[in-house]
Structure formats: structure tokens, C-alpha cells
C-alpha atoms as a PDB file:
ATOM      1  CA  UNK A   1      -2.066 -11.168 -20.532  1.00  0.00           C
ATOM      2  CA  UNK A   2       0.443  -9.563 -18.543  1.00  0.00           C
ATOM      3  CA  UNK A   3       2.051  -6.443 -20.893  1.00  0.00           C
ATOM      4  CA  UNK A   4      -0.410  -6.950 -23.178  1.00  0.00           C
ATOM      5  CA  UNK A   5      -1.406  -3.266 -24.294  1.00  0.00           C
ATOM      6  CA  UNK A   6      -4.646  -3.301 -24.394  1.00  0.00           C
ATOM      7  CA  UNK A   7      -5.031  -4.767 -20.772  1.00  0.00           C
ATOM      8  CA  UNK A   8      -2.983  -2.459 -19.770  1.00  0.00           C
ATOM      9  CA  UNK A   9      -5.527   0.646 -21.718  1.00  0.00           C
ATOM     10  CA  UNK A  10      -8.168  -1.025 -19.778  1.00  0.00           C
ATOM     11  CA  UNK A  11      -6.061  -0.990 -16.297  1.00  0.00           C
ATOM     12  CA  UNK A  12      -5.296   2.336 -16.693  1.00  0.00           C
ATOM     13  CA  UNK A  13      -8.879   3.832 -18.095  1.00  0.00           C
ATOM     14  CA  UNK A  14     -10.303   2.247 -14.716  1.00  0.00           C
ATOM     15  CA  UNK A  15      -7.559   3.537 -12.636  1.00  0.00           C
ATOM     16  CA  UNK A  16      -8.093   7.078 -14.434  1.00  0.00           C
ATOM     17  CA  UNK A  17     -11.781   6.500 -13.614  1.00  0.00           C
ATOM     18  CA  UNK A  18     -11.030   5.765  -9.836  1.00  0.00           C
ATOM     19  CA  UNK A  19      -8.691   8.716  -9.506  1.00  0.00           C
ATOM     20  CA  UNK A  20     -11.790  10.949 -10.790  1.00  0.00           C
ATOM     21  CA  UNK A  21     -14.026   9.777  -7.956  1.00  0.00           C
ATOM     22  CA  UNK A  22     -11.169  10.228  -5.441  1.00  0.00           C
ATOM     23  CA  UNK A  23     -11.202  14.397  -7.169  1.00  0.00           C
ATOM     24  CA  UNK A  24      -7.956  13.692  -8.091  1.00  0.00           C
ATOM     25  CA  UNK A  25      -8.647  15.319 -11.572  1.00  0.00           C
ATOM     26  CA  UNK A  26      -4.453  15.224 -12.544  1.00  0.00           C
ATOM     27  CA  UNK A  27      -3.871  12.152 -11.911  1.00  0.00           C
ATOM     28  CA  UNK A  28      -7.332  10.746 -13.720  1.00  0.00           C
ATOM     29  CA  UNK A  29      -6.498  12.780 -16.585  1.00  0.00           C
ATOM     30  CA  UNK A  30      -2.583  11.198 -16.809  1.00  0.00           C
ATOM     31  CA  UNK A  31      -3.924   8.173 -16.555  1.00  0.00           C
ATOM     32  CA  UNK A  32      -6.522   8.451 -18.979  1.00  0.00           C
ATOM     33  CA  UNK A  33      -3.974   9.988 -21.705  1.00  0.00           C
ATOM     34  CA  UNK A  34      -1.756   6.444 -20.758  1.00  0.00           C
ATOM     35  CA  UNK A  35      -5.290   4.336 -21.807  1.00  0.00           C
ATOM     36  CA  UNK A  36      -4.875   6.187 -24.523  1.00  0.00           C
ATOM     37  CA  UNK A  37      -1.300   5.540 -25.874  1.00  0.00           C
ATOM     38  CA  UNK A  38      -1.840   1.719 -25.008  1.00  0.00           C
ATOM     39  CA  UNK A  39      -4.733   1.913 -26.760  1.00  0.00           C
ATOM     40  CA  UNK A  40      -3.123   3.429 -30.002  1.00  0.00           C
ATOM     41  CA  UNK A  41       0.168   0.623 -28.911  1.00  0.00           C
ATOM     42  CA  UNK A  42      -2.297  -2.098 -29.057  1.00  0.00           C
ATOM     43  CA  UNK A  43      -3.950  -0.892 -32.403  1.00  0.00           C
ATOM     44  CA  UNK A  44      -0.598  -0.890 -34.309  1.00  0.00           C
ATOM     45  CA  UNK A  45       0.076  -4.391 -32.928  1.00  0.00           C
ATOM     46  CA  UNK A  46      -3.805  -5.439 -34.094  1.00  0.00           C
ATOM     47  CA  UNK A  47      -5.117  -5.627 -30.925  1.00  0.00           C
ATOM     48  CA  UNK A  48      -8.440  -4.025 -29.508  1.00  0.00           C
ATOM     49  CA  UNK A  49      -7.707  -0.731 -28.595  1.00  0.00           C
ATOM     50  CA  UNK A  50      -9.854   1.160 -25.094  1.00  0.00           C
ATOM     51  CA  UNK A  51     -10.306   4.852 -24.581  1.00  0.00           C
ATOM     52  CA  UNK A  52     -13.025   6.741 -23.328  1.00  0.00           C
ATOM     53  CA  UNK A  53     -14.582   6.958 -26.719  1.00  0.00           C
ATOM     54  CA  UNK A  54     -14.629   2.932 -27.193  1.00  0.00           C
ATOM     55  CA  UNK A  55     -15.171   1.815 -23.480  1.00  0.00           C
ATOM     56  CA  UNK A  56     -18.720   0.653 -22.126  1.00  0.00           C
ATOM     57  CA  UNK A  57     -20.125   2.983 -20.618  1.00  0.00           C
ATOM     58  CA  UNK A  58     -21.159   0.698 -17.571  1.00  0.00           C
ATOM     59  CA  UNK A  59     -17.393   0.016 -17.230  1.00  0.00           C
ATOM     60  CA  UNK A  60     -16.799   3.727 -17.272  1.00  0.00           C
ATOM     61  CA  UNK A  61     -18.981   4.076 -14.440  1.00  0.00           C
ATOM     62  CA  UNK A  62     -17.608   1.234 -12.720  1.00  0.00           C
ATOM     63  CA  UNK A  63     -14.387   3.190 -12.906  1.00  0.00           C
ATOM     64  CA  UNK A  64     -15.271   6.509 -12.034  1.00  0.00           C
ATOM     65  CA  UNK A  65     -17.332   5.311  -9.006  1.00  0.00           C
ATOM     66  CA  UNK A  66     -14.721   3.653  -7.871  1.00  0.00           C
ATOM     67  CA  UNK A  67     -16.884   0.320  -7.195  1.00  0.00           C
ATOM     68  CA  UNK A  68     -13.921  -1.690  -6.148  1.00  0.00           C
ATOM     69  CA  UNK A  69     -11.308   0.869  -4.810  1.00  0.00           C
ATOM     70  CA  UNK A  70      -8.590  -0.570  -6.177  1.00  0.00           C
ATOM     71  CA  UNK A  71      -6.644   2.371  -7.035  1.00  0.00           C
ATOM     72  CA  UNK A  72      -5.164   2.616  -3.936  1.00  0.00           C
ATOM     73  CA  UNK A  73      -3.501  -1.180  -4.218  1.00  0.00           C
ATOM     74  CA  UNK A  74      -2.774  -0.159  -7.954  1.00  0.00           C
ATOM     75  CA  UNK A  75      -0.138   2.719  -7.187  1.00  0.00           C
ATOM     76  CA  UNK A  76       0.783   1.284  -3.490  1.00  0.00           C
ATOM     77  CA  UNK A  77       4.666   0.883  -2.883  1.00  0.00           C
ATOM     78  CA  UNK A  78       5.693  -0.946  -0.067  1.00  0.00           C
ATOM     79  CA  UNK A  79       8.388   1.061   1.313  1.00  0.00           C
ATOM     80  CA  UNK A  80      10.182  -2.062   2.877  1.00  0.00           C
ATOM     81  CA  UNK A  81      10.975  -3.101  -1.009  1.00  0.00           C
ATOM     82  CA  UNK A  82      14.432  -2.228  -1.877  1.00  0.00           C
ATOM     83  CA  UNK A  83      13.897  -2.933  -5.627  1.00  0.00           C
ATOM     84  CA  UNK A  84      13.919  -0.668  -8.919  1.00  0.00           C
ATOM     85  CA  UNK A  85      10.484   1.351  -8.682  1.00  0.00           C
ATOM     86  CA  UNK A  86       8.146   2.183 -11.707  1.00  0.00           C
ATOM     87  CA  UNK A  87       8.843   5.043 -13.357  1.00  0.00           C
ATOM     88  CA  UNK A  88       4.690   5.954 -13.189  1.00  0.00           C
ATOM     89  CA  UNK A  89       4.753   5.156  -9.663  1.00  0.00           C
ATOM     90  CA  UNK A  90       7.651   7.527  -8.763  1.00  0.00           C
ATOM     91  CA  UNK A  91       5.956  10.648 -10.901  1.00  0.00           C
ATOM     92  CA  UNK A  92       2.396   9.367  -9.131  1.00  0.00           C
ATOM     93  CA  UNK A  93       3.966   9.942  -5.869  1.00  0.00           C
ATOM     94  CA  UNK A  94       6.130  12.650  -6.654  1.00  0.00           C
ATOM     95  CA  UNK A  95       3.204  14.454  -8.083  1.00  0.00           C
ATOM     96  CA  UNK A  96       1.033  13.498  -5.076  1.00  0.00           C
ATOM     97  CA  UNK A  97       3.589  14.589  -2.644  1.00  0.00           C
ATOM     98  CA  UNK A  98       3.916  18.259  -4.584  1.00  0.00           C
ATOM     99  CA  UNK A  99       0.009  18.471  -4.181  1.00  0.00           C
ATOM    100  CA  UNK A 100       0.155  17.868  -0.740  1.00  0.00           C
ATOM    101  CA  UNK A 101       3.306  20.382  -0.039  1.00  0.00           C
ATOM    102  CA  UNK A 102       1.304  23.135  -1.930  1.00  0.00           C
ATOM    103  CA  UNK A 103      -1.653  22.691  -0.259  1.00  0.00           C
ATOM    104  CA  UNK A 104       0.034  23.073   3.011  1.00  0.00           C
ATOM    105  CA  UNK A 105       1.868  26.235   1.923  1.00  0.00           C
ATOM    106  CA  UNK A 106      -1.812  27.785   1.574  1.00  0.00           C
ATOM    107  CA  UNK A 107      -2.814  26.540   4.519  1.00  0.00           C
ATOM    108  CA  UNK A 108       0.336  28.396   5.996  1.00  0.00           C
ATOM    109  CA  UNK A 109      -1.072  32.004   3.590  1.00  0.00           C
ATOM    110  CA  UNK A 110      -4.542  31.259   5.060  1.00  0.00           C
ATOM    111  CA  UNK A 111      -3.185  30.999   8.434  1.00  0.00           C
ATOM    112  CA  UNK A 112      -0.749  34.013   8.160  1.00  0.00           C
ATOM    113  CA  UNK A 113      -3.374  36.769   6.669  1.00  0.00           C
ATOM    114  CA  UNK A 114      -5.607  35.274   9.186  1.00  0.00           C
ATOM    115  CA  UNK A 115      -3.256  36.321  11.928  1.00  0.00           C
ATOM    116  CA  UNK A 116      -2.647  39.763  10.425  1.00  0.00           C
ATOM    117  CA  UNK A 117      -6.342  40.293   9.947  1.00  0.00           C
ATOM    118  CA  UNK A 118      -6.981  39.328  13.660  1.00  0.00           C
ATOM    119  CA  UNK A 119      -4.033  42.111  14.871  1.00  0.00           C
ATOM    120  CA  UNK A 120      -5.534  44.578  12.576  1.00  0.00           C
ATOM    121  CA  UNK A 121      -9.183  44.121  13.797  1.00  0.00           C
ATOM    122  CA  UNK A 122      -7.189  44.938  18.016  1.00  0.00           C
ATOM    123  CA  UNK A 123      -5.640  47.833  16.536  1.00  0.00           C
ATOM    124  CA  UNK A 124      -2.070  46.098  16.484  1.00  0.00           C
ATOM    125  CA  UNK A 125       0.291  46.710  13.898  1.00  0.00           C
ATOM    126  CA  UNK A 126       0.712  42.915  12.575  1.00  0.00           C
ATOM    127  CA  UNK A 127       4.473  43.865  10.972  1.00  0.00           C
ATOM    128  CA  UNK A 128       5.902  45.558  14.217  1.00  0.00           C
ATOM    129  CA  UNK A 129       8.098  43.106  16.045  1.00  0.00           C
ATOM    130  CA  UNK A 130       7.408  41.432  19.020  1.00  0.00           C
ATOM    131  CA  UNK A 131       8.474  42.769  22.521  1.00  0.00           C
ATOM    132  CA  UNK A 132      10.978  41.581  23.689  1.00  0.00           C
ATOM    133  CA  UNK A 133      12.714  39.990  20.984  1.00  0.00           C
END
């Protein structure tokens, strides 16, 4: 039933599952704390509540192995849609796109000590300026 909490517990423990196989360990564990507060939603309203502790544990796997790969269709946004976005989907991608900036600042580090290492092992001076400029 669509909005129906504990669907929704059950959506997100398999996307939190998904996002584990994929090594995305920040995003499974977000997700997995959302199971958990529809879970506790659907208990007030009566209904059956999922977390990790109550899930099967062939579902679980299911999840975590990623079996159908639909995480990737679960948090897609078509960028051709001019309409209000999800407020999980925006800090998904927002969180996704810091990940992504941060690992391409240490690449940069990585890249930069590995220059200065390379100068050092000539006998160069890898803080003198260039010649010439």
C-alpha cells in the first residue's frame, strides 16, 4: 500500500541492504536507521513493524546481495523532471556528490606528494618555482 509504513521499513531495509553490497556503508546505514523509524511509525499505527532484528534473514540477504539491483532505479532522478524532488533523494545525492568531491581531493594529495616525492628522489627542490615563470 503506497505510504503505508511498514512497506516503506521494508523498501528501505532492502535498499539499506543493496547500498551495503554496493560498499556504500553511509548510505546503508541511513537507510537502515529510516527502516527503522517506519518501523517504530508503523508500530504506533498497529501495523507490523521491519528492522534488522525482525526481518528474515533470507530477505536480508536478498538485500545485501543486491539480487535484483534495484537501488539504483530506487534513488534515480531523471534530470529532465522539473518537479519538487524528495527531500531523501536530494541529501542521497548531495551526500553522494560530497563523497565523490572528497575522494577526488585525495586523489589530487596523492598526486601532489607523488610529484614532490618524484623531484626529491632527482635532487630537485619540489617548492622552488619553475623557470621561467
Amino acid at each position: 500500500m503506497l505510504g503505508d509504513p511498514a512497506a516503506l521499513a521494508e523498501q528501505a531495509m532492502a535498499a539499506s541492504v543493496r547500498a551495503m553490497r554496493a560498499r556504500l556503508f553511509v548510505e546503508a546505514e541511513k537507510l537502515a536507521r529510516l527502516s527503522e523509524a517506519y518501523g517504530r511509525m508503523a508500530e504506533k499505527r498497529g501495523g507490523p513493524a521491519v528492522t534488522i532484528e525482525t526481518i528474515d534473514l533470507e530477505t536480508l540477504y536478498d538485500i545485501v546481495m543486491n539480487k535484483d539491483g534495484r537501488v539504483g532505479e530506487r534513488f534515480r532522478v531523471d534530470p529532465d523532471d522539473p518537479g519538487p524532488r524528495d527531500p531523501i533523494l536530494v541529501r542521497y545525492w548531495s551526500h553522494r556528490y560530497a563523497e565523490r568531491e572528497a575522494f577526488k581531493e585525495q586523489i589530487r594529495r596523492v598526486r601532489a606528494n607523488a610529484r614532490k616525492a618524484a623531484c626529491r628522489a632527482v635532487g630537485l627542490d619540489p617548492d622552488a618555482p619553475l623557470p621561467g615563470f
